[in-house]
C-alpha atoms as a PDB file:
ATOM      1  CA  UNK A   1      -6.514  -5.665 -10.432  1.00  0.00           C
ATOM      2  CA  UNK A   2      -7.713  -8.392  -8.279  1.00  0.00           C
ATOM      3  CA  UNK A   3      -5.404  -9.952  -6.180  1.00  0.00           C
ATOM      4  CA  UNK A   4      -3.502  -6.509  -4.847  1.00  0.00           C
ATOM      5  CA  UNK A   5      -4.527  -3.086  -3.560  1.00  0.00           C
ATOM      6  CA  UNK A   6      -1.501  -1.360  -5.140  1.00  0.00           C
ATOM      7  CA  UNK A   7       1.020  -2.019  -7.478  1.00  0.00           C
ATOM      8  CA  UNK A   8       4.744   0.144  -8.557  1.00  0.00           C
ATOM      9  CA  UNK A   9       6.529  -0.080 -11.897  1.00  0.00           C
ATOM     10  CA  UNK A  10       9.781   1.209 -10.726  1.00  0.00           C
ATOM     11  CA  UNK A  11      11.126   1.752 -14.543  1.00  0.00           C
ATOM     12  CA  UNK A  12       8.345   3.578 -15.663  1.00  0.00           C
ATOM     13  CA  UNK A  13       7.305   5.434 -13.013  1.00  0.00           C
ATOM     14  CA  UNK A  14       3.756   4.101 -12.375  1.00  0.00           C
ATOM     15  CA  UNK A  15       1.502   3.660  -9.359  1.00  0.00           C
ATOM     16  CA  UNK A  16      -1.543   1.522 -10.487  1.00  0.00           C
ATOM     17  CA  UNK A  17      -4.255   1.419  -7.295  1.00  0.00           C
ATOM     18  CA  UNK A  18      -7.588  -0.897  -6.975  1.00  0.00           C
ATOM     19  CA  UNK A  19     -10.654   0.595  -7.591  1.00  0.00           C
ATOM     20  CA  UNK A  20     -11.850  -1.560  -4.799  1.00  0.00           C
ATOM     21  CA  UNK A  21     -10.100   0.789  -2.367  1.00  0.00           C
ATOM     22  CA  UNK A  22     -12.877   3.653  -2.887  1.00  0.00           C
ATOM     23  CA  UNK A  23     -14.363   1.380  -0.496  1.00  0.00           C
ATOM     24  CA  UNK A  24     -12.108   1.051   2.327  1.00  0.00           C
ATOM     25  CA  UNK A  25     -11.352   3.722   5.377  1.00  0.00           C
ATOM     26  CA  UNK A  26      -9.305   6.504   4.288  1.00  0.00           C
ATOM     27  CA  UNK A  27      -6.192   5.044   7.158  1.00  0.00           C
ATOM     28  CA  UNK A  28      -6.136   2.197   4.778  1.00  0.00           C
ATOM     29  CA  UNK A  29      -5.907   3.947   0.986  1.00  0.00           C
ATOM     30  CA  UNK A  30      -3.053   6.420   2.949  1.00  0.00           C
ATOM     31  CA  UNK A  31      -1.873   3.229   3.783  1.00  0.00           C
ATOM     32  CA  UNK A  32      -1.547   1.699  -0.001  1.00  0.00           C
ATOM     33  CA  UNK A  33      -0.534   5.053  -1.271  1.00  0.00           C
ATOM     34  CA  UNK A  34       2.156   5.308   1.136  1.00  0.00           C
ATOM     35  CA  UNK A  35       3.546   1.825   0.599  1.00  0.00           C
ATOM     36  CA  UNK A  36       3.414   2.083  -3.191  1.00  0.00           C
ATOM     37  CA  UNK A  37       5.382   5.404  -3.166  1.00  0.00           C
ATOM     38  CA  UNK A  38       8.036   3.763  -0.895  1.00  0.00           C
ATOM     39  CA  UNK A  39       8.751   1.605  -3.496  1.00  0.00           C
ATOM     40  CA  UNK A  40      10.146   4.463  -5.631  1.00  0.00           C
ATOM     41  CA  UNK A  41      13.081   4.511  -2.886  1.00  0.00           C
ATOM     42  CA  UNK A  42      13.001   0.963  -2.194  1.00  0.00           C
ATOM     43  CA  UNK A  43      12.020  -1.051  -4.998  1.00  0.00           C
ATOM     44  CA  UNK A  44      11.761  -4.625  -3.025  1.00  0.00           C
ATOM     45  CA  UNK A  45      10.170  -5.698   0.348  1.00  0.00           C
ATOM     46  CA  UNK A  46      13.268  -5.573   2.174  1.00  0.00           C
ATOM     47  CA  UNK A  47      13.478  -4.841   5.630  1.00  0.00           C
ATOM     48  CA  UNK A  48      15.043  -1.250   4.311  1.00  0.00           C
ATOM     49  CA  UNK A  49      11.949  -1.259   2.713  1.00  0.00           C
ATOM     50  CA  UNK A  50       9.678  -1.096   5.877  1.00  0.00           C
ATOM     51  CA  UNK A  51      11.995   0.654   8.036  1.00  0.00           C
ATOM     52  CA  UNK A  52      11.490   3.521   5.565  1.00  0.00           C
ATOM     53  CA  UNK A  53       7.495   3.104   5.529  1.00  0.00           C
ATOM     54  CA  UNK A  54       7.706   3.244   8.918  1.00  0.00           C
ATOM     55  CA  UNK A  55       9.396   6.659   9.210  1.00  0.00           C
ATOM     56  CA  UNK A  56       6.588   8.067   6.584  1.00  0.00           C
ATOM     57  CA  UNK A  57       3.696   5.960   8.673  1.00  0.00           C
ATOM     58  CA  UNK A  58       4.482   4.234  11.970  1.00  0.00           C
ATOM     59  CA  UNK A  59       1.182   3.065  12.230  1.00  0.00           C
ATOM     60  CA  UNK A  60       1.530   1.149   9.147  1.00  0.00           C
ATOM     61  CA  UNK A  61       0.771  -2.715  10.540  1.00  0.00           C
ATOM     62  CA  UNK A  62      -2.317  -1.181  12.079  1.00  0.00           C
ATOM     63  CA  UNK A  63      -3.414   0.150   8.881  1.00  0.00           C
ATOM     64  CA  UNK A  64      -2.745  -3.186   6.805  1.00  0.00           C
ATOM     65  CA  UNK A  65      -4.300  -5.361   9.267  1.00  0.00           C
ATOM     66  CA  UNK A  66      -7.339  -2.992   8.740  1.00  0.00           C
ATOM     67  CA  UNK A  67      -7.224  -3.410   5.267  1.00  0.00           C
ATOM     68  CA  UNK A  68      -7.174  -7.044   5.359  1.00  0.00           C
ATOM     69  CA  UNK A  69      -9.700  -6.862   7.928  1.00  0.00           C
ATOM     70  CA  UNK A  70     -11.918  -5.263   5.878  1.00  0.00           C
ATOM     71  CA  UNK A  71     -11.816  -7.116   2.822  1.00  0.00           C
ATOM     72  CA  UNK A  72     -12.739  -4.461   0.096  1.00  0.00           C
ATOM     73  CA  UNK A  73     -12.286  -6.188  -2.755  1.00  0.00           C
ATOM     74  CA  UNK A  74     -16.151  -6.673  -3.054  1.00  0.00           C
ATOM     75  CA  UNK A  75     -15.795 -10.472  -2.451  1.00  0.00           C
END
């Protein structure tokens, strides 16, 4: 996985995570494992979607932004 931190398969029941992400801050993983799990009650990116990550993490635009920010990937 190179292009995205996280990834759901709904159907099967699988969260796939970058290994890249051992390098990030822990905020940022939570962050990833949070949004991937949402998934499994919201399958899209609707606005649903993020109203429901919010209630698990409010912080949770902080927390990508860091992610981005940091650029983990190893690039």
């Amino acid at each position: 996985m190179t292009s995205r931190w996280g990834s759901c398969n709904f159907v099967r029941k699988i969260l796939t995570f970058n290994y890249a992400l051992i390098n990030a801050p822990i905020e940022c993983v939570e962050y990833v494992i949070y949004h991937e799990f949402t998934h499994f009650i919201e399958p899209n990116h609707s606005k649903k979607f993020y109203n429901q990550l919010a209630m698990f993490m409010p912080d949770w635009q902080e927390r990508k932004m860091m992610l981005e920010k940091n650029n983990c990937y190893g690039e």
